[in-house]
PDB file of N, CA and C in Angstrom:
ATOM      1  N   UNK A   1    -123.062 101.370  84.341  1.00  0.00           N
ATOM      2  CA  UNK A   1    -121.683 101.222  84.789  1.00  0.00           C
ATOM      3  C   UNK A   1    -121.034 100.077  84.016  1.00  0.00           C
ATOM      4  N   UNK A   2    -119.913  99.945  83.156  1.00  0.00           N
ATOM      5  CA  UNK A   2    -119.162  99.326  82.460  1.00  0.00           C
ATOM      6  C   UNK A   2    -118.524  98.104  83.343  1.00  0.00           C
ATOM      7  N   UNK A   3    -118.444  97.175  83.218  1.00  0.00           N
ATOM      8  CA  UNK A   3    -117.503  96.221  84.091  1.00  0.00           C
ATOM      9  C   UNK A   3    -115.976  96.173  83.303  1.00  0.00           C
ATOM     10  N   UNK A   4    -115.222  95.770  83.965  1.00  0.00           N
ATOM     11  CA  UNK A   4    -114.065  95.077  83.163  1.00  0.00           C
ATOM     12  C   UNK A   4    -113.697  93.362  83.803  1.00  0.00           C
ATOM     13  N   UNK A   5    -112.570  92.780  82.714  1.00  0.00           N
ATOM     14  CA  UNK A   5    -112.386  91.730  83.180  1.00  0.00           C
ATOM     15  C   UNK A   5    -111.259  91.897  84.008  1.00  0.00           C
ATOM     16  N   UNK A   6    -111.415  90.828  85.361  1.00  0.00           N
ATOM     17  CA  UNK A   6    -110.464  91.190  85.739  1.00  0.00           C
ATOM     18  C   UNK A   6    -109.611  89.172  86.231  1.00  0.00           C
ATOM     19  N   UNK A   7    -108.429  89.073  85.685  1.00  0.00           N
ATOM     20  CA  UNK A   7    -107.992  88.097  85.550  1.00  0.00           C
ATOM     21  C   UNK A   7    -107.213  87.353  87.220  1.00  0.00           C
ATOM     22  N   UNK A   8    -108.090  86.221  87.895  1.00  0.00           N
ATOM     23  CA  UNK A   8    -107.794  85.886  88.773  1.00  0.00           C
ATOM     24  C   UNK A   8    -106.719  85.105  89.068  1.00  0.00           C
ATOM     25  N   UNK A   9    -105.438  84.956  88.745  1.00  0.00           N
ATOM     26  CA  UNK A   9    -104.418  84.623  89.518  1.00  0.00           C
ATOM     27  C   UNK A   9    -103.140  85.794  89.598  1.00  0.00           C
ATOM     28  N   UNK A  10    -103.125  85.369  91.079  1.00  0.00           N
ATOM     29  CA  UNK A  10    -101.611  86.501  91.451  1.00  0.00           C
ATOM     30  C   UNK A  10    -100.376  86.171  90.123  1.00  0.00           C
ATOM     31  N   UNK A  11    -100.013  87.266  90.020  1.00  0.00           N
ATOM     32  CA  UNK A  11     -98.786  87.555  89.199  1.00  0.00           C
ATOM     33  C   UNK A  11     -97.975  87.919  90.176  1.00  0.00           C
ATOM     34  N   UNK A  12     -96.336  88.053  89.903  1.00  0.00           N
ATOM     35  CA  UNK A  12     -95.547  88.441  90.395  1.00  0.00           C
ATOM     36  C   UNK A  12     -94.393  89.232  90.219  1.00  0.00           C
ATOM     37  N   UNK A  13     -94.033  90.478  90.585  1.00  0.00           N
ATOM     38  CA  UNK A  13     -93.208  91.593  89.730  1.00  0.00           C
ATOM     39  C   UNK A  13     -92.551  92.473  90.485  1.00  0.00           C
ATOM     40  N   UNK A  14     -91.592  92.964  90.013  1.00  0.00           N
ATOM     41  CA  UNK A  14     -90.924  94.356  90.689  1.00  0.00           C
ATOM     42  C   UNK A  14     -91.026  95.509  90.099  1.00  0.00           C
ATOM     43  N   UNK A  15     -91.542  96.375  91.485  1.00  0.00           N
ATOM     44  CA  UNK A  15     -91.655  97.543  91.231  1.00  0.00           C
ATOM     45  C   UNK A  15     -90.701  98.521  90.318  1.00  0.00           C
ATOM     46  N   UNK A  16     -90.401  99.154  88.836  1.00  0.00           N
ATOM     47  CA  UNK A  16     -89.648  99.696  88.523  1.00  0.00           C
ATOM     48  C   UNK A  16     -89.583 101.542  88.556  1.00  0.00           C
ATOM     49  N   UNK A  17     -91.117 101.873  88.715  1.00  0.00           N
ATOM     50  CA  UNK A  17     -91.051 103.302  88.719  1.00  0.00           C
ATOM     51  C   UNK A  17     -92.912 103.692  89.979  1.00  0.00           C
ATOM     52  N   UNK A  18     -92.107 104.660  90.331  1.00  0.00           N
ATOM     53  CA  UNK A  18     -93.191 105.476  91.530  1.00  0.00           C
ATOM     54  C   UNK A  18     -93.487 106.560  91.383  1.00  0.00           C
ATOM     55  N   UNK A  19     -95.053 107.329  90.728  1.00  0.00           N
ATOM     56  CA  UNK A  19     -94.718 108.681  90.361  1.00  0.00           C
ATOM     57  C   UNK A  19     -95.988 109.287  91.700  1.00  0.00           C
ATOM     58  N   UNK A  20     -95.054 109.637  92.826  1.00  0.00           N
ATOM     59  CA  UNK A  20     -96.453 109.951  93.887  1.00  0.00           C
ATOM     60  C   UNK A  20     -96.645 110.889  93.705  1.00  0.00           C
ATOM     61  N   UNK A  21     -96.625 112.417  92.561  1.00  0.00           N
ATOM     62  CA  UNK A  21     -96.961 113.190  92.114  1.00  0.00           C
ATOM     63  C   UNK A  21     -98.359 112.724  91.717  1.00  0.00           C
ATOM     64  N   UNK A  22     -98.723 112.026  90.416  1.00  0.00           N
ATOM     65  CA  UNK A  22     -99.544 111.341  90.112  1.00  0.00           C
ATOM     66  C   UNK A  22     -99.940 110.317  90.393  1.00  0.00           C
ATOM     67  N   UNK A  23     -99.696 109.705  91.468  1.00  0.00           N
ATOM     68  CA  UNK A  23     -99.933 108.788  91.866  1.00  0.00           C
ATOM     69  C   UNK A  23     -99.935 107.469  91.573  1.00  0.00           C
ATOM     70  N   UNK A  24     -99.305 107.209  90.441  1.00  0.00           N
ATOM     71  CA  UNK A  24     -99.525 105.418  89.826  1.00  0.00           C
ATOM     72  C   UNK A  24     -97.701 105.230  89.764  1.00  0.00           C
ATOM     73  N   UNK A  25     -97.566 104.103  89.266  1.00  0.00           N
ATOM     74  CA  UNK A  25     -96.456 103.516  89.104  1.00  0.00           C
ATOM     75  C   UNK A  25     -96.444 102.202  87.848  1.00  0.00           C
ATOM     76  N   UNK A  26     -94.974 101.583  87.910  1.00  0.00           N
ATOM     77  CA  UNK A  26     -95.060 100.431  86.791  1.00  0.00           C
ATOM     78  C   UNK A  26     -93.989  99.255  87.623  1.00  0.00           C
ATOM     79  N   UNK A  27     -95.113  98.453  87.479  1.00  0.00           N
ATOM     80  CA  UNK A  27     -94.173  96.773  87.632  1.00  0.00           C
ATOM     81  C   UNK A  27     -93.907  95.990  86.735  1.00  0.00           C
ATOM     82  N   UNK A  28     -92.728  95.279  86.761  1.00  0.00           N
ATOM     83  CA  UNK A  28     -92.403  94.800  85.869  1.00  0.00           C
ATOM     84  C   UNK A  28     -92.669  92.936  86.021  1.00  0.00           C
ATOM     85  N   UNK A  29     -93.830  92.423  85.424  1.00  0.00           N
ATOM     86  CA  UNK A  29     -93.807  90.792  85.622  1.00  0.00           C
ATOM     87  C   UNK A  29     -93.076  90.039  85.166  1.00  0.00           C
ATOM     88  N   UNK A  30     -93.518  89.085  85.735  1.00  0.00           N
ATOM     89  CA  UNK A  30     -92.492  87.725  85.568  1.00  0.00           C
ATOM     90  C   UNK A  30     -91.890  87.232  84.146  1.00  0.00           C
ATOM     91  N   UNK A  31     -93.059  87.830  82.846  1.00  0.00           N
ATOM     92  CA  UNK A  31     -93.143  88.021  81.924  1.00  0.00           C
ATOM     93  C   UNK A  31     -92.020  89.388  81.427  1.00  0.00           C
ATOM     94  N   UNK A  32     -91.663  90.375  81.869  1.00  0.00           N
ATOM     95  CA  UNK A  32     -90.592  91.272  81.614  1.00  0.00           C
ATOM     96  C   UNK A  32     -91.916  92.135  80.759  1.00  0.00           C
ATOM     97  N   UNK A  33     -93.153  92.453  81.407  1.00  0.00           N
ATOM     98  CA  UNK A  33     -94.401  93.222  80.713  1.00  0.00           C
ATOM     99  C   UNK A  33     -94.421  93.904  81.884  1.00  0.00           C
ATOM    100  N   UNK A  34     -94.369  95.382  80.986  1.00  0.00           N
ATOM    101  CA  UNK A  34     -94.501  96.642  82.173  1.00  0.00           C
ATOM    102  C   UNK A  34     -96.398  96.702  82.190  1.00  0.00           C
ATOM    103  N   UNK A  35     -96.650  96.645  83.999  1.00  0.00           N
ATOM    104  CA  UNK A  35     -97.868  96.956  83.509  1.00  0.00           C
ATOM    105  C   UNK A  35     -98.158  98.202  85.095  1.00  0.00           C
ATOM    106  N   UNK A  36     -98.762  98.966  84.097  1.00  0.00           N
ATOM    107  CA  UNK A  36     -99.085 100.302  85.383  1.00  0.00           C
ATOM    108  C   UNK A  36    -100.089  99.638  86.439  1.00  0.00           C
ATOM    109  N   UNK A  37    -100.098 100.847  87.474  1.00  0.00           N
ATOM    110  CA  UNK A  37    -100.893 100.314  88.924  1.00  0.00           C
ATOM    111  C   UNK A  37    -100.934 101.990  89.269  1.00  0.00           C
ATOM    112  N   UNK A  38    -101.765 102.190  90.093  1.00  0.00           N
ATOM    113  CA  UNK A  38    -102.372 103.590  90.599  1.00  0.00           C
ATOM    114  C   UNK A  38    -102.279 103.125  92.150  1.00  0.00           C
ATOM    115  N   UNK A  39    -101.647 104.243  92.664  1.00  0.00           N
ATOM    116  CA  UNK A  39    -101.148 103.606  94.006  1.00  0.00           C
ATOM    117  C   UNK A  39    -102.490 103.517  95.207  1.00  0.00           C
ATOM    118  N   UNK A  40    -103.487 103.991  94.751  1.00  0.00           N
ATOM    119  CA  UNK A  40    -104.380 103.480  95.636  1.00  0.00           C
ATOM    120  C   UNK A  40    -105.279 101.818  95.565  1.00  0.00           C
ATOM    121  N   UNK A  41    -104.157 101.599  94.691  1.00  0.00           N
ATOM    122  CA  UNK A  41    -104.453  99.846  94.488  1.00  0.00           C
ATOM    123  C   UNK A  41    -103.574  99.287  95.658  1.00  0.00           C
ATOM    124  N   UNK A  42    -103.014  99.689  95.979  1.00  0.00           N
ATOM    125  CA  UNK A  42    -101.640  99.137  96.786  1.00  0.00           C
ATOM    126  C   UNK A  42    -101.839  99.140  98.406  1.00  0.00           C
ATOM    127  N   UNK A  43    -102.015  97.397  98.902  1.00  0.00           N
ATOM    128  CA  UNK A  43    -102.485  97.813 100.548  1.00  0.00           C
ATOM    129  C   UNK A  43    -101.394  97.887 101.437  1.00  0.00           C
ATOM    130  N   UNK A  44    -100.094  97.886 100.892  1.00  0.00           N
ATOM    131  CA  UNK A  44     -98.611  98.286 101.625  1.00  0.00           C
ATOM    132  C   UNK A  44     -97.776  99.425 101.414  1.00  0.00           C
ATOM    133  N   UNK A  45     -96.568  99.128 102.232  1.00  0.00           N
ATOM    134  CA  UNK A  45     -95.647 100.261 101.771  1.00  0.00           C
ATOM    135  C   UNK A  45     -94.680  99.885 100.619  1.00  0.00           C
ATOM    136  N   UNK A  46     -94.999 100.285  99.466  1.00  0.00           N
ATOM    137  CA  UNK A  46     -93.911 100.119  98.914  1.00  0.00           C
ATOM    138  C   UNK A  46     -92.913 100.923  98.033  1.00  0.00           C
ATOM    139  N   UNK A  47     -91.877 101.011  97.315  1.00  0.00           N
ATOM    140  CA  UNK A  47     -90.454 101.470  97.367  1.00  0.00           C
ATOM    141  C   UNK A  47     -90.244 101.372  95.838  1.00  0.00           C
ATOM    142  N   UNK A  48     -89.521 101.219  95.367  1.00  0.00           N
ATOM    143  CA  UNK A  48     -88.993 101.333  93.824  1.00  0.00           C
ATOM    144  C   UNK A  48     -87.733  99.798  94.124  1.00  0.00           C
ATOM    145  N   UNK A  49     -87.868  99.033  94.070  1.00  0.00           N
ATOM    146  CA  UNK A  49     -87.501  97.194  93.594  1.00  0.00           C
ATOM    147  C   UNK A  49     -88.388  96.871  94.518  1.00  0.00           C
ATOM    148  N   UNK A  50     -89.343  96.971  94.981  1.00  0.00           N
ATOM    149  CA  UNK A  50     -90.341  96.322  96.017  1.00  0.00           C
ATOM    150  C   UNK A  50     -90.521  95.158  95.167  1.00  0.00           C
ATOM    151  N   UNK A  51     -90.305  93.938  95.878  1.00  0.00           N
ATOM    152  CA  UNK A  51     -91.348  92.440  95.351  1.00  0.00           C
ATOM    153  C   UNK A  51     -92.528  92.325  95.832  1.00  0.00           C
ATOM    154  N   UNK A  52     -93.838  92.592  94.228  1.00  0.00           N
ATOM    155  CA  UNK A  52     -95.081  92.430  94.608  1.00  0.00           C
ATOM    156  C   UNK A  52     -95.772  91.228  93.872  1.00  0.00           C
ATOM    157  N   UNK A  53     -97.340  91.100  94.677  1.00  0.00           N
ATOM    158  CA  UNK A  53     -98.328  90.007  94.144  1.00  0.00           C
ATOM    159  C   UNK A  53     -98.924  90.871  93.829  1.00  0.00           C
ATOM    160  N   UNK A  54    -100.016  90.904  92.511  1.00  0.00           N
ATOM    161  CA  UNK A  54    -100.885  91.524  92.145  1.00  0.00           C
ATOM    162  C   UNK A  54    -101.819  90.537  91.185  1.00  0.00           C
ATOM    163  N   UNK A  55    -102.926  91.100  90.683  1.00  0.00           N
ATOM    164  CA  UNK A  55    -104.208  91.251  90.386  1.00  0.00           C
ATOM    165  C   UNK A  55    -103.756  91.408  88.648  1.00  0.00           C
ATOM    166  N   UNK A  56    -104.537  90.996  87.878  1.00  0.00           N
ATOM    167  CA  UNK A  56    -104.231  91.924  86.650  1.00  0.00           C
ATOM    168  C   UNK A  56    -105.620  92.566  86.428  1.00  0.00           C
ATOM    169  N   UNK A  57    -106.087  93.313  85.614  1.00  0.00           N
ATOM    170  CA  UNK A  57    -107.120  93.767  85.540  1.00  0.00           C
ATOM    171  C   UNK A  57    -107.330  94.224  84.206  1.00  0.00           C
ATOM    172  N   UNK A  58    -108.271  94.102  83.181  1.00  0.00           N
ATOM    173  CA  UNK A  58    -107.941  94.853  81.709  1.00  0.00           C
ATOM    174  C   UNK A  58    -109.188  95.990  81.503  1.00  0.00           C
ATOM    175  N   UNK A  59    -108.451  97.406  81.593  1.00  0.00           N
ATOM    176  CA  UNK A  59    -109.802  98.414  81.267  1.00  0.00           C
ATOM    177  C   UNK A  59    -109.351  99.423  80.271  1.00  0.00           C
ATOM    178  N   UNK A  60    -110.011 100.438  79.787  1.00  0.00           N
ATOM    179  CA  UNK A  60    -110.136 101.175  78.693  1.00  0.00           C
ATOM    180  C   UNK A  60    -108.684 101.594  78.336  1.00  0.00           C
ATOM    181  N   UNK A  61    -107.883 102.076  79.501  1.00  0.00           N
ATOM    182  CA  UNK A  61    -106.223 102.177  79.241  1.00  0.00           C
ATOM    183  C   UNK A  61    -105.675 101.153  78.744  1.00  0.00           C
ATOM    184  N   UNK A  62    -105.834  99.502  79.097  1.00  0.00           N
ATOM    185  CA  UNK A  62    -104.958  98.272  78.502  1.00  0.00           C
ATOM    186  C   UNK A  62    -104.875  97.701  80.074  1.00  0.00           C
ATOM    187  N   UNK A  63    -103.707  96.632  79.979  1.00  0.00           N
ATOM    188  CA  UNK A  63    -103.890  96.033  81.745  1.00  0.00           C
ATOM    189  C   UNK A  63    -103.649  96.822  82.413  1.00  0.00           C
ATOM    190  N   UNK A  64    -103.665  96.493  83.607  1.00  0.00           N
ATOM    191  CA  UNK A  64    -103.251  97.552  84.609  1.00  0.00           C
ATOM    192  C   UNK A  64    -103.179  96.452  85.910  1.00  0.00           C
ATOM    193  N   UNK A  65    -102.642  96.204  87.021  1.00  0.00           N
ATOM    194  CA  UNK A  65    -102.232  95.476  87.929  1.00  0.00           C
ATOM    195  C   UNK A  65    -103.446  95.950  89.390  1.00  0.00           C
ATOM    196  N   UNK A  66    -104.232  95.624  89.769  1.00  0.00           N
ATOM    197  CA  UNK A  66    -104.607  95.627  90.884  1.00  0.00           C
ATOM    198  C   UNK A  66    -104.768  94.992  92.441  1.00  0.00           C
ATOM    199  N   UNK A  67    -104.943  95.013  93.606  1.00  0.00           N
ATOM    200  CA  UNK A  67    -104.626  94.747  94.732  1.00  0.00           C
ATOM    201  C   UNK A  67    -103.561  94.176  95.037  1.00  0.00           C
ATOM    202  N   UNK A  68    -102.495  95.117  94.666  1.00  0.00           N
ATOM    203  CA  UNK A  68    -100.969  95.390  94.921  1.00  0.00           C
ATOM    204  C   UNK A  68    -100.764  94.837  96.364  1.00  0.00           C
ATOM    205  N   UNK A  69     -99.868  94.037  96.617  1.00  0.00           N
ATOM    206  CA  UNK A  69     -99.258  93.221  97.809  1.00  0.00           C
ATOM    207  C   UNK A  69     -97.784  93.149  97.806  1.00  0.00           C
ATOM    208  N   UNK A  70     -96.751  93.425  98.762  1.00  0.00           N
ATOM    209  CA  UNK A  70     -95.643  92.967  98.875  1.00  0.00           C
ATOM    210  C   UNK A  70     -95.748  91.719  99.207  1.00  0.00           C
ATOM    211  N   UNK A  71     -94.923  90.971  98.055  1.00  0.00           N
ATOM    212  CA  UNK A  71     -94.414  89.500  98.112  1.00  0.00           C
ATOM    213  C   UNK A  71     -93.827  89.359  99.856  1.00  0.00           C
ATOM    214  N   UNK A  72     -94.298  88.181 100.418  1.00  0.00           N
ATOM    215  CA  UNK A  72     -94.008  87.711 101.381  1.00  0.00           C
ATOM    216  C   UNK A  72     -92.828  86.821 101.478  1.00  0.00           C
ATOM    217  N   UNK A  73     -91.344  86.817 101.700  1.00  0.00           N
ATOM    218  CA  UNK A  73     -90.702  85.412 101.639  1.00  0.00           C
ATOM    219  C   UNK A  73     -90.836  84.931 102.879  1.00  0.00           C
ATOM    220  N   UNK A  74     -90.650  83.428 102.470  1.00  0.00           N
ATOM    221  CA  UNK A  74     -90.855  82.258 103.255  1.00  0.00           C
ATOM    222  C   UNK A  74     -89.367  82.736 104.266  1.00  0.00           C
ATOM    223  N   UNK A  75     -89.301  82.544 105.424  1.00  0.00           N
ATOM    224  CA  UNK A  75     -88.088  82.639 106.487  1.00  0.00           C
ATOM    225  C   UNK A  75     -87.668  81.026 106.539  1.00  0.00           C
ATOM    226  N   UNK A  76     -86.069  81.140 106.243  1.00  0.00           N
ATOM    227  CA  UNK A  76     -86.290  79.038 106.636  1.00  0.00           C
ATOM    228  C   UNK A  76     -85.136  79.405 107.709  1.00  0.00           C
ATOM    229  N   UNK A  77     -85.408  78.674 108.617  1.00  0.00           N
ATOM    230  CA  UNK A  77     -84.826  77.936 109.348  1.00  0.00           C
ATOM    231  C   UNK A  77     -83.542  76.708 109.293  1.00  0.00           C
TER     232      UNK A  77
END
């Protein structure tokens, strides 16, 4: 079984495309770098401008974004 690397700090991006036909999609990071995600990476609901945290991950396709999170904002008071 092959490993890949997978790069440990959250990134942060908006969702730009959802194909639930096929199931993956593309976010766009903080960097303005589209990087795909397969929606069974994803432990929420999310939408097309969703603000997410993710994972990066690099395998035989190129990066790819894993354990997809909607960004949480802070509520102020």
């Amino acid at each position: 079984m092959k490993k890949y690397f997978v790069m440990g700090d959250m990134r942060k991006g908006n969702v730009t495309q959802i194909d639930f036909e096929y199931g993956r999609g593309i976010i766009i990071d903080e960097n303005g770098q589209d990087i795909h995600f397969q929606l069974d990476n994803v432990s929420d609901q999310i939408n097309i401008n969703s603000k997410v945290i993710f994972e990066i991950e690099l395998n035989k396709s190129g990066l790819v974004a894993v354990n997809v999170k909607l960004e949480m904002e802070e509520i102020k008071v």
